[in-house]
Protein backbone atom coordinates (compact mmCIF):
# COMPACT_ATOMS: atom_id res chain seq x y z
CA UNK A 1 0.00 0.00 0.00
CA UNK A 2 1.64 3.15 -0.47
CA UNK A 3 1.50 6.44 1.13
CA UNK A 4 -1.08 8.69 -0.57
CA UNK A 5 -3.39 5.31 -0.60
CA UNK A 6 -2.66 4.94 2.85
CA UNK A 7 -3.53 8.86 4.38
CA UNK A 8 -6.77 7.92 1.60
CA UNK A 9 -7.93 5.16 3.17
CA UNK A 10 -7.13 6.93 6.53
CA UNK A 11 -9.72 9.97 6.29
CA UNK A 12 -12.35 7.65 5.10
CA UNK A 13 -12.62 5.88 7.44
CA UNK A 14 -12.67 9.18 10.22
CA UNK A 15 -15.04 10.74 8.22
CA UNK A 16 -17.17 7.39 8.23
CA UNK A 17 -16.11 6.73 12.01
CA UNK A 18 -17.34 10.72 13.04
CA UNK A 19 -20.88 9.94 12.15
CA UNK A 20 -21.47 6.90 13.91
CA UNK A 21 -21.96 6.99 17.96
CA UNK A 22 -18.75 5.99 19.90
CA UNK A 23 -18.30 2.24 21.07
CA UNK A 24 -17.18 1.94 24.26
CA UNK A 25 -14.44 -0.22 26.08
CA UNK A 26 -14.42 -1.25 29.93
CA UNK A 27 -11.20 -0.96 31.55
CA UNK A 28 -10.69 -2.40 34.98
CA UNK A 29 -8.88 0.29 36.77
CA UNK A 30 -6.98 -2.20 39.16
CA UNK A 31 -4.08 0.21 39.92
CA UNK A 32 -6.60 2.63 41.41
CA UNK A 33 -8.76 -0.40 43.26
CA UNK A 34 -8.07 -2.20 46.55
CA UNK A 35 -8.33 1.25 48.10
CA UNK A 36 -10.37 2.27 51.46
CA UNK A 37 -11.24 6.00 49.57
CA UNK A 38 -11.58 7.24 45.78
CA UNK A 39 -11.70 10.86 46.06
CA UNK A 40 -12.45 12.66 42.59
CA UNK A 41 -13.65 16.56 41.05
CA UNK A 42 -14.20 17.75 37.73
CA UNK A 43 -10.98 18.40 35.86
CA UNK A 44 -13.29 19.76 32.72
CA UNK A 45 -16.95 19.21 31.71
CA UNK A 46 -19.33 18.26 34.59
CA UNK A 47 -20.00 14.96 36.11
CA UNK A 48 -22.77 13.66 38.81
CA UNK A 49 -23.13 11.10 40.99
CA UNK A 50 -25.65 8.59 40.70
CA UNK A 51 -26.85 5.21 41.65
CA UNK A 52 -27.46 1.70 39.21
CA UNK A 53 -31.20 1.89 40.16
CA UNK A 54 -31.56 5.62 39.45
CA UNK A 55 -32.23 6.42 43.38
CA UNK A 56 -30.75 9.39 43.33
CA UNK A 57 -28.42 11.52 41.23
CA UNK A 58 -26.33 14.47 42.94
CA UNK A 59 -24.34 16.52 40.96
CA UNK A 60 -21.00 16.80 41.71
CA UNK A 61 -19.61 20.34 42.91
CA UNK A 62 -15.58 20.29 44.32
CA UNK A 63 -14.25 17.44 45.91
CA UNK A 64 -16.22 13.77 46.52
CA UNK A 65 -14.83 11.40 48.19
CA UNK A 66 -16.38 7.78 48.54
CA UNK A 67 -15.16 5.31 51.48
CA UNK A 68 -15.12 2.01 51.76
CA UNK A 69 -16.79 1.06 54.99
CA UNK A 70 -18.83 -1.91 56.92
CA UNK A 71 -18.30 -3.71 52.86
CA UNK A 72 -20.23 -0.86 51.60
CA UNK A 73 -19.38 2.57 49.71
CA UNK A 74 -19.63 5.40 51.89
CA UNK A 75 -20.51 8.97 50.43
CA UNK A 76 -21.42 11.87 52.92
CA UNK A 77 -25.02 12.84 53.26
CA UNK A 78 -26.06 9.63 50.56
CA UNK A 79 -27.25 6.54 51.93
CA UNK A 80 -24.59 3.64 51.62
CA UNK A 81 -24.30 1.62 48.40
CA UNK A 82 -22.77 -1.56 46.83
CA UNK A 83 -22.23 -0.04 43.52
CA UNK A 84 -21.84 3.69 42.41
CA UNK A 85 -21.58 5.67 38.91
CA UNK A 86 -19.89 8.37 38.55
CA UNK A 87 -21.30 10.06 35.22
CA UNK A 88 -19.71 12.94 33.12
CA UNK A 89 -22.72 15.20 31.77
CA UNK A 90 -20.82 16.93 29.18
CA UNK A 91 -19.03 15.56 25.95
CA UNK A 92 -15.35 15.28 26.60
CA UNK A 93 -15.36 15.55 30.09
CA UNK A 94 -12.62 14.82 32.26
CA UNK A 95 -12.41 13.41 35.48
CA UNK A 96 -9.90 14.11 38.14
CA UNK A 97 -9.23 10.80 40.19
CA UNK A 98 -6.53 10.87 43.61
CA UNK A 99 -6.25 7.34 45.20
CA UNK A 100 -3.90 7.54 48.57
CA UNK A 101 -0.82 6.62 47.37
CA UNK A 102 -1.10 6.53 43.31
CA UNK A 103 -1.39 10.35 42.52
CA UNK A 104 -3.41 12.02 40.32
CA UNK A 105 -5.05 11.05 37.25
CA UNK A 106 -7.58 12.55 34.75
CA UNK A 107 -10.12 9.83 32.89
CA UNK A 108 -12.14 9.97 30.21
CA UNK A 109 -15.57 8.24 30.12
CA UNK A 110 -17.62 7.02 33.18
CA UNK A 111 -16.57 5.56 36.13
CA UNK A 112 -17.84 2.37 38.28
CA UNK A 113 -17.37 2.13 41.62
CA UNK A 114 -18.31 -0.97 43.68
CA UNK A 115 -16.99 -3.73 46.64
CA UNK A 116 -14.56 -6.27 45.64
CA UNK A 117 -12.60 -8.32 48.35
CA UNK A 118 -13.16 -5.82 51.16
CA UNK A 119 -11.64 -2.71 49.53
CA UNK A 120 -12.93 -0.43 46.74
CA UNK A 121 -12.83 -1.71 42.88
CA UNK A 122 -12.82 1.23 39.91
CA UNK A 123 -13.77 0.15 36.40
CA UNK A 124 -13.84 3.50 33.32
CA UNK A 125 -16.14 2.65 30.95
CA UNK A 126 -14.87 5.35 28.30
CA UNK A 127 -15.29 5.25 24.19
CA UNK A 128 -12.78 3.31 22.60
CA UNK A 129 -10.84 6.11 20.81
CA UNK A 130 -10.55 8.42 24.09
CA UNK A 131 -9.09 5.42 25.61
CA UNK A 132 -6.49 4.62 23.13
CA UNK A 133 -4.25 8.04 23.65
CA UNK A 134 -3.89 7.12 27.45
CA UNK A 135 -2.54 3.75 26.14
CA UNK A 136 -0.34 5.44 23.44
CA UNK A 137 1.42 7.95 26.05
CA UNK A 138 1.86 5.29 28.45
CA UNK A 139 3.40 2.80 26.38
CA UNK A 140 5.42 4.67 24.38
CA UNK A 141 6.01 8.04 25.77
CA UNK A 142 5.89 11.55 24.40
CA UNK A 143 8.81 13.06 22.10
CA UNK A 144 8.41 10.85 18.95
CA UNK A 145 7.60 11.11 14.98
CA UNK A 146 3.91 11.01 14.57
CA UNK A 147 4.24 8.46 12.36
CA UNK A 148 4.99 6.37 15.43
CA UNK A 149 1.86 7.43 17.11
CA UNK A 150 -0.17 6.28 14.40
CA UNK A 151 1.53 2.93 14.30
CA UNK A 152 1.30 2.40 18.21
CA UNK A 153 -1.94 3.51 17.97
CA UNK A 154 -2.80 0.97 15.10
CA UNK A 155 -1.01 -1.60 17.45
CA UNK A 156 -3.27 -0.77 21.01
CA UNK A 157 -6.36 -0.49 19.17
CA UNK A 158 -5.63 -3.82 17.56
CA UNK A 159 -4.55 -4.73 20.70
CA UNK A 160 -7.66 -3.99 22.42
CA UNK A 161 -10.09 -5.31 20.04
CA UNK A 162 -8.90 -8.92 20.20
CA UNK A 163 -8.21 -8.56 24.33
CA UNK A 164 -12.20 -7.75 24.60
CA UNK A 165 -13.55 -9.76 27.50
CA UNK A 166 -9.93 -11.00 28.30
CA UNK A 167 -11.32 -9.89 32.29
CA UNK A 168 -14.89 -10.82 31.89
CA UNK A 169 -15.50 -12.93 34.88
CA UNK A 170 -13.95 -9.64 36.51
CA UNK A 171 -16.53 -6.75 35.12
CA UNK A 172 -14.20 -5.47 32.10
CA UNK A 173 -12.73 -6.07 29.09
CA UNK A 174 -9.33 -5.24 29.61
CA UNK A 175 -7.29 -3.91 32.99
CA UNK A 176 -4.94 -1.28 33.12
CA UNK A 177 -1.18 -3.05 33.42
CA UNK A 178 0.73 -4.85 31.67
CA UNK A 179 -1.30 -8.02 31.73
CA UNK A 180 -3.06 -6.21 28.62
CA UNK A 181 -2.05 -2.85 27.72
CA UNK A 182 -0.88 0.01 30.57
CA UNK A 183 -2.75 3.14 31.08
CA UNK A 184 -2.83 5.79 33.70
CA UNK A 185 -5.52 8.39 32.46
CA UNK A 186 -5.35 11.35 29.82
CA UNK A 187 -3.08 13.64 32.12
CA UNK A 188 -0.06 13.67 29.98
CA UNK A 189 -1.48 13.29 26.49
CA UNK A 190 -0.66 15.80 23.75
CA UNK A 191 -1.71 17.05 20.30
CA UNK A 192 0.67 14.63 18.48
CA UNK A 193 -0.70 12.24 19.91
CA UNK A 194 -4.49 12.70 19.57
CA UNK A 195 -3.61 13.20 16.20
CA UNK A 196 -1.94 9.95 16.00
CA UNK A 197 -4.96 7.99 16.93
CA UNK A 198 -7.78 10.17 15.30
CA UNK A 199 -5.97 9.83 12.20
CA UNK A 200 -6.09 5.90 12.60
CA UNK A 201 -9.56 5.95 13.66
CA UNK A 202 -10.79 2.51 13.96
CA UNK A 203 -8.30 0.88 11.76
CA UNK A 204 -6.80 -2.83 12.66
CA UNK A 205 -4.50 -5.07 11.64
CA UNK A 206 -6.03 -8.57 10.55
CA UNK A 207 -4.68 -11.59 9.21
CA UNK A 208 -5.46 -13.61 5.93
CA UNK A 209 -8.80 -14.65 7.02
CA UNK A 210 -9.74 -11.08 8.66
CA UNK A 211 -9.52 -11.75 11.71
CA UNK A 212 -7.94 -8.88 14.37
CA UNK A 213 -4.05 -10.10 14.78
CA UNK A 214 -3.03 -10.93 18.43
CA UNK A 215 -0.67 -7.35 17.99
CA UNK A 216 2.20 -7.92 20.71
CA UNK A 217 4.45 -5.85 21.25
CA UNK A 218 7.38 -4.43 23.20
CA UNK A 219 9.70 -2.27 23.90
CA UNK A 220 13.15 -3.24 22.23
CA UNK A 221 14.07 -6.40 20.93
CA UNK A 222 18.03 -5.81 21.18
CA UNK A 223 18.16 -6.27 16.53
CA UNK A 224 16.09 -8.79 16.03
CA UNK A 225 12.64 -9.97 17.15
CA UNK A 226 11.41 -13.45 17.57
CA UNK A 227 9.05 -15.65 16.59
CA UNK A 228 5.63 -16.39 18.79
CA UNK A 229 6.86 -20.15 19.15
CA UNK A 230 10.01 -18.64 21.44
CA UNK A 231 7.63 -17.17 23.89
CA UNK A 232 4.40 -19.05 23.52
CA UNK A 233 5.29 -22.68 22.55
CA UNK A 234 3.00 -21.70 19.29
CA UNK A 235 4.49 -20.51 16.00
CA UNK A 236 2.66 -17.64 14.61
CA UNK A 237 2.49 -16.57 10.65
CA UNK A 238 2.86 -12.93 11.21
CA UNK A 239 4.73 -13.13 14.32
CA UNK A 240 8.25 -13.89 13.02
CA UNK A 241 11.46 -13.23 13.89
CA UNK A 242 12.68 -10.45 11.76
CA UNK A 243 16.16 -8.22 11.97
CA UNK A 244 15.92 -4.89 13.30
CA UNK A 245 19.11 -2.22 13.58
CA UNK A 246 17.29 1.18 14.17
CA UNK A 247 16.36 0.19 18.12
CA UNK A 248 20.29 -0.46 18.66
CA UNK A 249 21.11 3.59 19.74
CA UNK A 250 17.50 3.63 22.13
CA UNK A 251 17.99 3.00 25.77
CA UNK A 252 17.01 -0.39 26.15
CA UNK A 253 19.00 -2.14 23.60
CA UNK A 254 21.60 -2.84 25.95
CA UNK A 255 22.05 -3.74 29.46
CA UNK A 256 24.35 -6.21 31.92
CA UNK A 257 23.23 -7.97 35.29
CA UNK A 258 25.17 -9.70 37.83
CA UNK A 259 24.35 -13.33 39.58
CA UNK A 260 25.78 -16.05 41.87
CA UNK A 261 27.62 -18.90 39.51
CA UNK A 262 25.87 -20.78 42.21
CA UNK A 263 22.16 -19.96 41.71
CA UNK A 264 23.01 -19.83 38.03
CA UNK A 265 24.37 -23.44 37.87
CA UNK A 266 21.80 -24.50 40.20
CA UNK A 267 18.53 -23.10 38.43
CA UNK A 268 19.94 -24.97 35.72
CA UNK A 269 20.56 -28.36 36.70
CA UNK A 270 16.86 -27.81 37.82
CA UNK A 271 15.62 -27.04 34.35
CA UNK A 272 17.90 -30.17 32.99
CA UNK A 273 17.15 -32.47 35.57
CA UNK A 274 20.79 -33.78 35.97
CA UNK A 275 24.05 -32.51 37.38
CA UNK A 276 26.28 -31.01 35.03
CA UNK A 277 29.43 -28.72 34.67
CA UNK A 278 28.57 -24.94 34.43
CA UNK A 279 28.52 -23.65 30.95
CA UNK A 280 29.08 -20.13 29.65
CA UNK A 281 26.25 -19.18 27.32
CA UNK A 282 28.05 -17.73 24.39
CA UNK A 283 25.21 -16.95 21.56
CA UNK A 284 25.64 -15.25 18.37
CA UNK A 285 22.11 -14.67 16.98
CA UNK A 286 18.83 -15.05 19.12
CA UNK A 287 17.64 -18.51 20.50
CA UNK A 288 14.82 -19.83 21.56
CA UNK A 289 17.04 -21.69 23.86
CA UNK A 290 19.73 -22.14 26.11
CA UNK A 291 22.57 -23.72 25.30
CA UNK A 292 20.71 -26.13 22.78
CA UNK A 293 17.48 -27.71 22.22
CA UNK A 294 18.21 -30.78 23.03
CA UNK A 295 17.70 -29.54 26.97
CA UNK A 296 14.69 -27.44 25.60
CA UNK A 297 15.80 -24.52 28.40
CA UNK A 298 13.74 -21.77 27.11
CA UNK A 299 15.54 -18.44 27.38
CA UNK A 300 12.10 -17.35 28.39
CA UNK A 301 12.33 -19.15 31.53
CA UNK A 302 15.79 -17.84 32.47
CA UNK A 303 14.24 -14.17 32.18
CA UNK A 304 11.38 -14.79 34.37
CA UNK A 305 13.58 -16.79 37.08
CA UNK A 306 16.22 -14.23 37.24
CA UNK A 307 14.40 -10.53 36.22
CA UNK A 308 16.77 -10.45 33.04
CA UNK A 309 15.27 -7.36 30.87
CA UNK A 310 15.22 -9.94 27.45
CA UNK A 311 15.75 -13.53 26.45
CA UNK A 312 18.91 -12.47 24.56
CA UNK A 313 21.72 -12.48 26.39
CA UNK A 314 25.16 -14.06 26.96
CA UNK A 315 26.25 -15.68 30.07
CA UNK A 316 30.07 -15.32 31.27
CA UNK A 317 31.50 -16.85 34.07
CA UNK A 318 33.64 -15.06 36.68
CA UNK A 319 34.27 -17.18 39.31
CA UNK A 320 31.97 -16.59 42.50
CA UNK A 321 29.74 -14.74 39.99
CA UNK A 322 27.98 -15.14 35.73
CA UNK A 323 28.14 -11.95 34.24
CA UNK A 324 24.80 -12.05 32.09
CA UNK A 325 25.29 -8.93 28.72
CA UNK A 326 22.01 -8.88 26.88
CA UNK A 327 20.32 -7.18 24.62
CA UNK A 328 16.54 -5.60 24.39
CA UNK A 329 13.84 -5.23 26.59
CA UNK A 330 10.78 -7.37 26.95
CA UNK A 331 9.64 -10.48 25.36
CA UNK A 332 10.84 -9.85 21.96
CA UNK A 333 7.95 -11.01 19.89
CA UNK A 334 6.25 -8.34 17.42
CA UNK A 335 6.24 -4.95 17.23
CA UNK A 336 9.88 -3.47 18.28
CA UNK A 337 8.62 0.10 20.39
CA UNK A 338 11.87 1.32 19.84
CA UNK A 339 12.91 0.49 16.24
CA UNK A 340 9.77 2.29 15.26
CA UNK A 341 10.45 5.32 16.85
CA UNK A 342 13.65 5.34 15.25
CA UNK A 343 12.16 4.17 11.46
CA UNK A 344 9.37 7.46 12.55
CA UNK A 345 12.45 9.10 12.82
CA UNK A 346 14.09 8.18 10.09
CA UNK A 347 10.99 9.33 7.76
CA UNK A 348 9.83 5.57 7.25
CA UNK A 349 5.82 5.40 6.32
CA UNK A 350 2.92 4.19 9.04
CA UNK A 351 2.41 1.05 6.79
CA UNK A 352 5.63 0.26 6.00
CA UNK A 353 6.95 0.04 10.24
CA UNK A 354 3.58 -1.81 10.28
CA UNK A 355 4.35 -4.37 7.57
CA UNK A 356 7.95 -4.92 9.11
CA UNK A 357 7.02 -6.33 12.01
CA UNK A 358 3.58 -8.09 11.36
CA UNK A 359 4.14 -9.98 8.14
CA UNK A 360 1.13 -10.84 5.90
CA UNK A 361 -1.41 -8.65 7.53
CA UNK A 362 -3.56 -6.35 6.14
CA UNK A 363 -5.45 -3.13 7.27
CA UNK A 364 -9.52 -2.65 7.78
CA UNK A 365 -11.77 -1.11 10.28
CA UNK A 366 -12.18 -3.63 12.79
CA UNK A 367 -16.23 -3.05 11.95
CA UNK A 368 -15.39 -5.13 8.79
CA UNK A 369 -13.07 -7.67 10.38
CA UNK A 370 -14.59 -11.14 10.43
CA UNK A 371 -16.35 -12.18 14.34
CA UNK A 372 -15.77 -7.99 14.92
CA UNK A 373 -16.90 -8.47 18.76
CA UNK A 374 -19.82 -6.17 20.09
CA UNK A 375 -19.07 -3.52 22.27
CA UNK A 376 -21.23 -2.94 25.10
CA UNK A 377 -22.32 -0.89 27.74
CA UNK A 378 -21.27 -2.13 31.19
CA UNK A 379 -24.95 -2.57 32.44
CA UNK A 380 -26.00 -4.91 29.64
């Protein structure tokens, strides 16, 4: 596809998209929950305060605070309740959220509040294009091309749209770490990177048979990336392991960690299941695994057990202590955060970063994609 096709396609689909009514996209707050208060205020717009059953409805004015007491959310004045809404009553606005201990936040959307486990659970239930640019700042920071914007924001809304009802049994779609996709509010979102995900507005990435691509990500895979099978025991077609140069000068290409020869030769005559000599890990290109396959030690597994930033690394002995040098950050599968950037940078197109590191996919509004899921409102 090339550019002027691309930016074509692009404002078609927003001026299709700006007609229709927003879909909207639960998003268990679960940094904010487990809390004994939720205090909140109007950061723009105006919001109110109501109940599921429509009791009552107080506009909010200044400060509210709820509290979690005797299992039940506390408001001053209100009677107590199992389950509160906090609704904005203008289009686009913002509420201001402080949670002892987690700072300040701004969200878009509505906001449920209810008892889980004793303490206070928050779930935004926000349109699915005000969400994204909380996503897009989080993950990948501000200071960058906007052609990276529109590609991360291609990748999260992807993202998104096949992790619907990943948290179901929970209340939401997706939560708010890295289980699916970090967010922490609006607060620190700019113009470049509105524009980033307006100008994608509802586009995916889908496979051969249309159907939304599982769109990982991360944020530096250290020159080359790896296939799904590496991570997930389950070769993917369009996530392969492809070469990558332009994340090498970011941050988190490099990076070197100390550990005991001991615990190191230990943890793996655990994996192996026999005693055996220490080895130095000495690998020239990525593996799926140490030393050789024949062991089947998945470099995965040495990353979780010892915190190591990637799965590609080399492993030096120095007597009391294995001097592990590695390259990249993160699991190493997909789309490289940092070689993007630095193709953004380097004046490369949305769909060609795209095409780089999802191979054989294609573009459509995720309205068109085959089994596009439903989105609904959190009381249905």
């Amino acid at each position: 596809m090339n550019r002027i096709l691309f930016i074509a396609l692009l404002a078609g689909v927003s001026m299709l998209s700006a007609a229709r009514a927003q879909e909207l996209v639960k998003v268990g707050l679960l940094e904010l929950s487990n809390a004994s208060s939720f205090t909140c205020s109007s950061a723009s717009g105006a919001h109110r305060l109501i109940s599921p059953t429509g009791d009552f409805a107080q506009t909010i004015s200044g400060k509210l605070t709820v509290r979690c007491q005797s299992g039940k959310l506390s408001v001053s004045g209100l009677p107590d309740q199992t389950h509160l809404i906090i609704q904005p009553l203008i289009d686009g606005s913002l509420l201001r959220v402080s949670v002892p201990g987690k700072g300040l936040r701004k969200m878009p959307g509505l906001v449920h509040l209810f008892i889980h486990n004793g303490s206070i659970r928050c779930v935004l239930e926000t349109p699915l294009e005000a969400y994204l640019p909380g996503v897009v700042v989080a993950e990948g920071g501000k200071g960058h091309a906007p052609n990276y914007y529109q590609a991360q924001s291609i990748v999260c809304r992807t993202y998104t749209i096949q992790a619907l009802g990943r948290h179901a049994i929970e209340g939401f779609d997706v939560c708010d770490g890295v289980h699916c996709q970090v967010f922490k509010g609006v607060s620190t979102v700019n113009d470049t990177i509105r524009e980033g995900v307006w100008a994608t507005r509802d586009l995916i990435l889908v496979d051969e048979q249309k159907q939304p691509i599982v769109a990982a990500f991360h944020s530096n895979c250290g020159g080359h990336t790896q296939g799904a099978e590496a991570v997930w025991q389950r070769a993917v077609p369009y996530l392969a392991g492809v070469s990558d140069a332009f994340c090498l000068t970011y941050p988190h290409s490099h990076w070197e960690q100390l550990i005991s020869t001991q615990k190191w030769s230990d943890w793996l005559e655990s994996e192996r299941g026999y005693e055996s000599e220490i080895d130095n890990w000495l690998p020239t290109k990525r593996s799926a695994f140490l030393m050789d396959s024949v062991d089947a030690i998945r470099t995965a597994r040495a990353r979780s057990a010892f915190g190591f930033r990637s799965g590609f690394f080399i492993a030096l002995e120095e007597g009391d202590s294995t001097r592990v040098i590695g390259q990249g950050f993160g699991h190493g599968v997909g789309f490289c955060q940092e070689g993007a950037m630095g193709r953004a940078a380097a004046g490369h197109g949305v769909w060609e970063i795209l095409k780089h590191y999802y191979r054989g996919v294609s573009l459509l509004p995720w309205q068109e994609s085959e089994g596009a899921p439903v989105l609904k409102d959190l009381g249905e």
